[in-house]
Protein backbone atom coordinates (compact mmCIF):
# COMPACT_ATOMS: atom_id res chain seq x y z
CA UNK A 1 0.00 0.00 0.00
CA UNK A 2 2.75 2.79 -0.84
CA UNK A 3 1.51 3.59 -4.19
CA UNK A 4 0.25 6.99 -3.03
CA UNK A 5 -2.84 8.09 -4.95
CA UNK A 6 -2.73 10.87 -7.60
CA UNK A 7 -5.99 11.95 -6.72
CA UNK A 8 -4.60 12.97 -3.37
CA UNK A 9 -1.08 14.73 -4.63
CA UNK A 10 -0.85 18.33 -3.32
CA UNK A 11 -0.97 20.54 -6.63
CA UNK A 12 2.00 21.94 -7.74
CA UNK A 13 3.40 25.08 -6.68
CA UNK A 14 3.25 27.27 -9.99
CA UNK A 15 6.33 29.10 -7.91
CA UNK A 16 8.12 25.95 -8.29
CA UNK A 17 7.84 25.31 -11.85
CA UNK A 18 7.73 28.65 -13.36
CA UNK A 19 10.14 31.15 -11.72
CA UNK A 20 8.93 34.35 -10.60
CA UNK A 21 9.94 37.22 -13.21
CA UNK A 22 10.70 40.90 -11.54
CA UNK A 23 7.45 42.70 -12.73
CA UNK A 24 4.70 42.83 -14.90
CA UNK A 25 6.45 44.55 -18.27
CA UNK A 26 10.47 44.09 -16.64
CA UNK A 27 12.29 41.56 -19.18
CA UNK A 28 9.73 42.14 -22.24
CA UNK A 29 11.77 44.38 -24.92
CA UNK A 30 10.55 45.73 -27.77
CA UNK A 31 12.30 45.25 -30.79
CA UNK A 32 14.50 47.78 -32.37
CA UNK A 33 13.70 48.03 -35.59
CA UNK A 34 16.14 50.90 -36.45
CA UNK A 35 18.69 49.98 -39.50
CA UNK A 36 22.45 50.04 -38.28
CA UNK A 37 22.63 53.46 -40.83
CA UNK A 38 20.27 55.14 -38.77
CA UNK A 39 22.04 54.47 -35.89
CA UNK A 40 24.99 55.09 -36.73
CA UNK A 41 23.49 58.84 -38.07
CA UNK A 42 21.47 59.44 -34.74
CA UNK A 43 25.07 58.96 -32.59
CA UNK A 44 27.15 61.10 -34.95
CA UNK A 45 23.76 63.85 -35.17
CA UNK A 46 22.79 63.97 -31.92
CA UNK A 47 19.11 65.91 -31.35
CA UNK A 48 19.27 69.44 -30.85
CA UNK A 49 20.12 70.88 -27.71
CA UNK A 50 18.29 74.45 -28.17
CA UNK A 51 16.37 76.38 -30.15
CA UNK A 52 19.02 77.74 -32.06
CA UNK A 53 20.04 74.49 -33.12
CA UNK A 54 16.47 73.17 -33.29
CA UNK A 55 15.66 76.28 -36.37
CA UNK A 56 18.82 75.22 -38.03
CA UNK A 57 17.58 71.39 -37.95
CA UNK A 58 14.59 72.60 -39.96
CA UNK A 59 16.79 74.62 -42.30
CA UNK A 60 18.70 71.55 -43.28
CA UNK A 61 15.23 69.43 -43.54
CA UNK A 62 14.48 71.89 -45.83
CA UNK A 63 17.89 71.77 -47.51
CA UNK A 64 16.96 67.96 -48.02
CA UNK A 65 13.81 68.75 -49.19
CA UNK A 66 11.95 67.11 -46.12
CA UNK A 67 10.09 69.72 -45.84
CA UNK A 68 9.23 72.51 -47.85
CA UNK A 69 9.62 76.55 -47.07
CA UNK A 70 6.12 77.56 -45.77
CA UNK A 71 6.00 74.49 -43.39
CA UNK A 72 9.71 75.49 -42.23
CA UNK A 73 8.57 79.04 -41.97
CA UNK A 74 5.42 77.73 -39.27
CA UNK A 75 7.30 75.39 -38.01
CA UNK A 76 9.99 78.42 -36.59
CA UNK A 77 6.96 80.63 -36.18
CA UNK A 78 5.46 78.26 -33.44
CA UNK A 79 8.93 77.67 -31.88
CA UNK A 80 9.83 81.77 -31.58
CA UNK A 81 5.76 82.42 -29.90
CA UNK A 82 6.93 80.64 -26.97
CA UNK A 83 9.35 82.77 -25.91
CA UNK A 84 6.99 85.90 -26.83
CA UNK A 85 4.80 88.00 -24.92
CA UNK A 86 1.22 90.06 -25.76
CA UNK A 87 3.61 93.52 -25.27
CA UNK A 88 5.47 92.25 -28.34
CA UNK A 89 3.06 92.35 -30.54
CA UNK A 90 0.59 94.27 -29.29
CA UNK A 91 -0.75 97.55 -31.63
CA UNK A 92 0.32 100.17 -28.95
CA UNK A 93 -2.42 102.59 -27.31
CA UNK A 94 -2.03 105.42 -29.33
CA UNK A 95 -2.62 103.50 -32.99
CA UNK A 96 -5.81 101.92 -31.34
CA UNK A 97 -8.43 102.52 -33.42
CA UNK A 98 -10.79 102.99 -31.01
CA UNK A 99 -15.00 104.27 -30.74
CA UNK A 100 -16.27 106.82 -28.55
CA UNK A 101 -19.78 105.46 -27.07
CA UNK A 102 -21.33 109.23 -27.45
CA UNK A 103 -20.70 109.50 -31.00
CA UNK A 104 -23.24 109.85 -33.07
CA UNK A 105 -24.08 107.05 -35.54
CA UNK A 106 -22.63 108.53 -38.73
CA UNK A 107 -19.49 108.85 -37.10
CA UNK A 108 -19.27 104.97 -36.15
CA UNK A 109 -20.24 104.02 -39.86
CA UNK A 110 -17.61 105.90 -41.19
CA UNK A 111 -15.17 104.48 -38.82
CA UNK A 112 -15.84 101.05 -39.44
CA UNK A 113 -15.85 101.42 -42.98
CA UNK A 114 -12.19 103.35 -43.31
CA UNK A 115 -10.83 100.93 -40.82
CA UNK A 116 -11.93 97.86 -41.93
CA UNK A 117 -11.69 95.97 -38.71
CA UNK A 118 -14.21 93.56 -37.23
CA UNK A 119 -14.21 94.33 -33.23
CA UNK A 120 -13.72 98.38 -31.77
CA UNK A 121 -13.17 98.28 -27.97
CA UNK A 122 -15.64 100.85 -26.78
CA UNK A 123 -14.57 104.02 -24.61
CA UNK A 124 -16.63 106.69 -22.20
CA UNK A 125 -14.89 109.91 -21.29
CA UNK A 126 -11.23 109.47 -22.04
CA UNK A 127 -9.40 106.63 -24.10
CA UNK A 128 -7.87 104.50 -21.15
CA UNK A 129 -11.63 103.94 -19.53
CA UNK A 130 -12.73 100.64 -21.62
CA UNK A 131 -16.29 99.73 -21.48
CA UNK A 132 -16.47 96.80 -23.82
CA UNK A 133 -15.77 95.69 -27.46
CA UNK A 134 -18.55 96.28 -30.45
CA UNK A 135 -18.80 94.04 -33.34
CA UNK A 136 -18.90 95.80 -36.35
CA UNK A 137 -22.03 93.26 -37.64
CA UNK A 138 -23.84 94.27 -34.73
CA UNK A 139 -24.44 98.24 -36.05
CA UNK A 140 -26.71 96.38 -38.74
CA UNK A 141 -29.04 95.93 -35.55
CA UNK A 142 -28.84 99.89 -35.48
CA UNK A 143 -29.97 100.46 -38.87
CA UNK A 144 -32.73 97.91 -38.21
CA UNK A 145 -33.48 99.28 -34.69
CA UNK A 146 -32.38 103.30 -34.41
CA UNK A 147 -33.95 103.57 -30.90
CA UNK A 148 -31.92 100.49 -29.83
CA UNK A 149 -29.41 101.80 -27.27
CA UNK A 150 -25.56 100.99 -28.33
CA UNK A 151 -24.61 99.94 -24.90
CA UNK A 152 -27.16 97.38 -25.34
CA UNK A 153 -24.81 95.80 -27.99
CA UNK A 154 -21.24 96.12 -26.43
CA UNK A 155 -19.31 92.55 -25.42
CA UNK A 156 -17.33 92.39 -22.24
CA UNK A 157 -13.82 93.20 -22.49
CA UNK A 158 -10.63 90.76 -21.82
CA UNK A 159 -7.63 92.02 -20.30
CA UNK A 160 -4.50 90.67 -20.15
CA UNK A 161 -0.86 91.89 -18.96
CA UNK A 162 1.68 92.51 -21.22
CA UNK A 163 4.01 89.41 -19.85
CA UNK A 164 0.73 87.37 -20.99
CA UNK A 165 2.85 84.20 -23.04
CA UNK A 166 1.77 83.84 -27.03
CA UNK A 167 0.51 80.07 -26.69
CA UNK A 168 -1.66 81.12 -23.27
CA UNK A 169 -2.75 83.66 -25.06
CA UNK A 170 -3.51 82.01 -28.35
CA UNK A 171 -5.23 78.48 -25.91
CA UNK A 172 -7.10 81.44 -24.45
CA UNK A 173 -8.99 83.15 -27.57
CA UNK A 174 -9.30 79.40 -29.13
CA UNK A 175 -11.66 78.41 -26.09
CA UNK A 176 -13.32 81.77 -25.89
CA UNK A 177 -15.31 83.23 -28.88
CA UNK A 178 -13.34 86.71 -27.91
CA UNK A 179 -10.81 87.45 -30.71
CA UNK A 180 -9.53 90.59 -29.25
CA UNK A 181 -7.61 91.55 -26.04
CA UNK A 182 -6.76 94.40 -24.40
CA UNK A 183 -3.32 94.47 -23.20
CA UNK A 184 -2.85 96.25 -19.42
CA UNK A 185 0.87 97.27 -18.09
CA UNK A 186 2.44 97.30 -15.28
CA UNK A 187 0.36 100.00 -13.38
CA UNK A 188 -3.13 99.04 -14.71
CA UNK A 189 -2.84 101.22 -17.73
CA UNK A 190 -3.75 100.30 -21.51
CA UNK A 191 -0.91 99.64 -23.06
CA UNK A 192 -2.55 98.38 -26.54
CA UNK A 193 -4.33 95.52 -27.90
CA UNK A 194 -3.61 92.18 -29.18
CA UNK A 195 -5.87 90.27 -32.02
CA UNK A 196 -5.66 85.97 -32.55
CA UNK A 197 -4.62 87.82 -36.24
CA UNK A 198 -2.07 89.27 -34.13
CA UNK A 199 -0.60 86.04 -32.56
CA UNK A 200 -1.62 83.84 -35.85
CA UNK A 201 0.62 86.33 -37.85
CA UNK A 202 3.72 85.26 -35.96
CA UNK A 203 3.20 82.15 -37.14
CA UNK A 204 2.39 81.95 -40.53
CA UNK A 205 3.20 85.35 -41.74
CA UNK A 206 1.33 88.19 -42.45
CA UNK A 207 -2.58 87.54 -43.45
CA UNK A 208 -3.96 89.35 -45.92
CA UNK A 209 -7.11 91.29 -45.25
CA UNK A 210 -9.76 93.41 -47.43
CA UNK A 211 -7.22 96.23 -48.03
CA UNK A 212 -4.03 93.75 -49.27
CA UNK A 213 -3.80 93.33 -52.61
CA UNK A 214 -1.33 91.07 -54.40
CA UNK A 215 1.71 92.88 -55.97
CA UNK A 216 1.40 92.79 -59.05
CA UNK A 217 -2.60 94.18 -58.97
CA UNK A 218 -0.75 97.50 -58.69
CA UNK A 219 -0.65 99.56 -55.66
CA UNK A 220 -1.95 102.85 -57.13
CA UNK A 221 -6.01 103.05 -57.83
CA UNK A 222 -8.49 105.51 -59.08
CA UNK A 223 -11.64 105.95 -57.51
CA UNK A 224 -14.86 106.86 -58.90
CA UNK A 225 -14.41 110.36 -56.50
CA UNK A 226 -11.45 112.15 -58.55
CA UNK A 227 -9.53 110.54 -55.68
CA UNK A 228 -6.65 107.66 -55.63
CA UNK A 229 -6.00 105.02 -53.04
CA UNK A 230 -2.44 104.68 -52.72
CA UNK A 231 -0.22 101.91 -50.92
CA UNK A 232 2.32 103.09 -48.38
CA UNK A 233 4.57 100.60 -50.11
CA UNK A 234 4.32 102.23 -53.26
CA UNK A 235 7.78 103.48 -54.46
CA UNK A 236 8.34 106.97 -54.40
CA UNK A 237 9.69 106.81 -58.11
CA UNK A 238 6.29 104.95 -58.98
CA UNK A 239 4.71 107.95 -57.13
CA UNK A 240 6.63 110.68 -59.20
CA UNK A 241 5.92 109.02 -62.46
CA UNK A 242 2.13 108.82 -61.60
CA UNK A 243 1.31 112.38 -60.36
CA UNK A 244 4.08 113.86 -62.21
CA UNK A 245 5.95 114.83 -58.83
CA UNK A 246 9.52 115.47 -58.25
CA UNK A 247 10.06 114.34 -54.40
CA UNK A 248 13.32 112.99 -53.74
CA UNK A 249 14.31 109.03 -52.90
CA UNK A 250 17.66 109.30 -51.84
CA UNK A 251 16.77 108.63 -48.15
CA UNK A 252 13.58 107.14 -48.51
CA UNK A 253 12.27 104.54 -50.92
CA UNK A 254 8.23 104.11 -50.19
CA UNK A 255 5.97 107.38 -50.00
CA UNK A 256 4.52 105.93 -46.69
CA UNK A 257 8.36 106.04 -45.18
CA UNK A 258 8.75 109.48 -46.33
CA UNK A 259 5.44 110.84 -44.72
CA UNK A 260 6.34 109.13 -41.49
CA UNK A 261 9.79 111.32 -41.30
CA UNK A 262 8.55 114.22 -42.22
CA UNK A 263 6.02 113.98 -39.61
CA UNK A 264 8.05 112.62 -37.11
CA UNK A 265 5.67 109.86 -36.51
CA UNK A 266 3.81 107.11 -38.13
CA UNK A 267 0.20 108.68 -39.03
CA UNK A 268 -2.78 107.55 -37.20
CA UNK A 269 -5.80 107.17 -39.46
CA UNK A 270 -7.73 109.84 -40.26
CA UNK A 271 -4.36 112.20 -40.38
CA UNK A 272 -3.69 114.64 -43.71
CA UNK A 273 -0.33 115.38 -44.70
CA UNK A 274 0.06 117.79 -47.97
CA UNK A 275 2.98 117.38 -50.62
CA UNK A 276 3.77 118.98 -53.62
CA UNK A 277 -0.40 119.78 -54.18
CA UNK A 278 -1.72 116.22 -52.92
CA UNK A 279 -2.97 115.76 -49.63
CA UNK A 280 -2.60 112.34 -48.46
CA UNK A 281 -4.91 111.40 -45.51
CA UNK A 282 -4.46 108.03 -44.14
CA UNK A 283 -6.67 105.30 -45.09
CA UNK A 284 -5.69 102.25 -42.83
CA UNK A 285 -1.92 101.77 -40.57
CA UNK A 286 -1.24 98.35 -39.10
CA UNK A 287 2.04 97.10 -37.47
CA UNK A 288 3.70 101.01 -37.00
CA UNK A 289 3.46 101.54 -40.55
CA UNK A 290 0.19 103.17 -42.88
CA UNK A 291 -0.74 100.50 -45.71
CA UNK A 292 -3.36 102.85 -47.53
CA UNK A 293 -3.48 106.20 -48.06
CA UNK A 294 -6.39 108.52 -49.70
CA UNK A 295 -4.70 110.81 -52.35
CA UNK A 296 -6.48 114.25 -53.76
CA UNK A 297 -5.41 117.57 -55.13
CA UNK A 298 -5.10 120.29 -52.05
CA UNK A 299 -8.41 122.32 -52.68
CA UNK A 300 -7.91 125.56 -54.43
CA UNK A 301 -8.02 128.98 -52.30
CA UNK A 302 -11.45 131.14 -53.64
C-alpha cells in the first residue's frame, strides 16, 4: 500500500515550476527596428540641444527637401511664440483705433468702414476707460433698430498683462469666442491691444485682409471720386511718375516712409499730410506703418 494516490497529490506550486519574473512589463523588450545606418546617423547627429540648433535642424530638412519653405517658416513661427509676450506684438495705445460710445451714428459708420476691422473696444470719457468691445455686424441691428441703445450691444472686455505668453494667449482666444484683447501694463494702464490675427501672424506670416492686394494688382487706384487710393509701399519713383511729382528718394524709398519722417511719426488714421499739391490722408496703418493712403489735389483757395 505505498503507491500513493494521484488523486490525493498536493498541486504543484506554480512558484516551483515557473520562476517568478521581476514585474509585470520588466524583461519584455521591444524590438529595435532601427537599420544600423540610422544608428549610426542618430550617434554622430545627436538631437538638438536648443532652439538655435532646433531652427537650423529645420533649415537643413528643408535643404533635403523634407520639408518645404512655408512648413519650415510655421514650423519656426510656433517655436519663436513661446518665448513671446502680448507687449510684443501688441498695436500700442495710441494706434488703437478705437469708438467713442457718445458719438453719433454717422461717425461709427464711417469708422468702421475706413478701418476695416471687425471688433472696436468701446470708450466713455477718455481713451484708457474701456467699457467693452462692439462688433462691427452688430451696427446692422442699429440700422434695423435706431432707438436700440448701443450699450445694449457692447461685449465684455478681456484684459491681459503685457508678460501674458503667445501660446496662453492664443489656448485662451481658441476656447473663448473673444478674438480681441486688451493688453494692461504694469500699473493698470492700456498699453494696446492684441488680435488671434495678431498672434496667428507670428506664425504663418502676415494675413492678408480686405485692403491687401497682391503685388502685381498694382498699388496705385483711381476711384470713382477724382480721388486715388495709394499703398504706403508704393515706391516713391512709382509715385513721381504717376502724379508727375519730383520728391526725392535718396533717403527714402516708399511714400509711406517718407510721410512718417517728415512727420516725425507714423500717421494715425484719419491724419492729412500735404505734398507737392496732394494731400494724403491716411486710409488704414497696421504694425507702425500706414498701408493705404487717400490721395487728392489740395483744394484751391477762392
Amino acid at each position: 500500500m505505498g503507491y500513493p494516490c494521484p488523486l490525493l497529490q498536493p498541486p504543484s506550486s506554480p512558484v516551483a515550476d515557473h520562476p517568478p519574473s521581476s514585474g509585470p512589463q520588466r524583461g519584455l523588450r521591444l524590438p529595435d527596428k532601427r537599420g544600423f545606418l540610422q544608428k549610426l546617423a542618430e550617434f554622430l547627429h545627436p538631437g538638438p540641444d536648443s532652439k538655435d540648433e532646433l531652427i537650423e535642424t529645420l533649415a537643413d530638412a528643408e535643404d533635403n527637401d523634407i520639408i518645404n519653405a512655408e512648413s519650415r517658416v510655421m514650423l519656426e513661427g510656433v517655436i519663436r511664440i513661446a518665448d513671446m509676450t502680448a507687449g510684443d506684438v501688441m498695436v500700442a495705445a495710441p494706434r488703437m483705433d478705437m469708438i467713442d460710445i457718445d458719438a453719433p451714428y454717422d461717425a461709427l459708420l464711417h469708422l468702421v468702414i475706413d478701418t476695416a476691422h471687425s471688433r472696436f473696444p468701446v470708450y466713455e470719457g477718455e481713451r484708457e476707460n474701456i467699457i467693452g468691445i462692439l462688433l462691427a455686424k452688430d451696427l446692422l441691428k442699429l440700422q434695423r433698430s435706431p432707438s436700440l441703445n448701443i450699450r445694449a450691444l457692447l461685449r465684455p472686455a478681456t484684459f491681459v498683462p503685457e508678460s501674458k505668453g503667445l501660446n496662453d494667449l492664443l489656448r485662451e482666444f481658441r476656447g473663448n469666442r473673444n478674438h480681441l484683447a486688451i493688453v494692461i501694463d504694469e500699473f493698470g494702464g492700456v498699453a494696446g491691444l492684441i488680435t488671434i490675427e495678431d498672434v496667428l501672424e507670428e506664425i504663418v506670416g502676415e494675413i492678408e485682409d480686405e485692403f491687401d492686394v497682391d503685388e502685381d494688382a498694382g498699388d496705385i487706384f483711381a476711384l470713382a471720386d477724382s480721388t486715388w487710393r495709394v499703398s504706403g509701399d508704393t515706391p516713391i519713383e512709382r509715385l513721381n511718375e504717376a502724379f508727375e511729382l519730383h520728391l526725392s528718394d535718396e533717403d527714402f524709398d516708399t511714400i509711406g516712409g517718407l510721410i512718417a519722417h517728415t512727420m516725425g511719426h507714423v500717421p494715425k488714421r484719419g491724419e492729412v499730410h500735404e505734398l507737392e499739391g496732394l494731400r494724403f490722408t491716411v486710409l488704414h496703418a497696421k504694425g507702425g506703418a500706414v498701408k493705404w493712403f487717400k490721395v487728392a489735389p489740395v483744394p484751391t483757395e477762392p
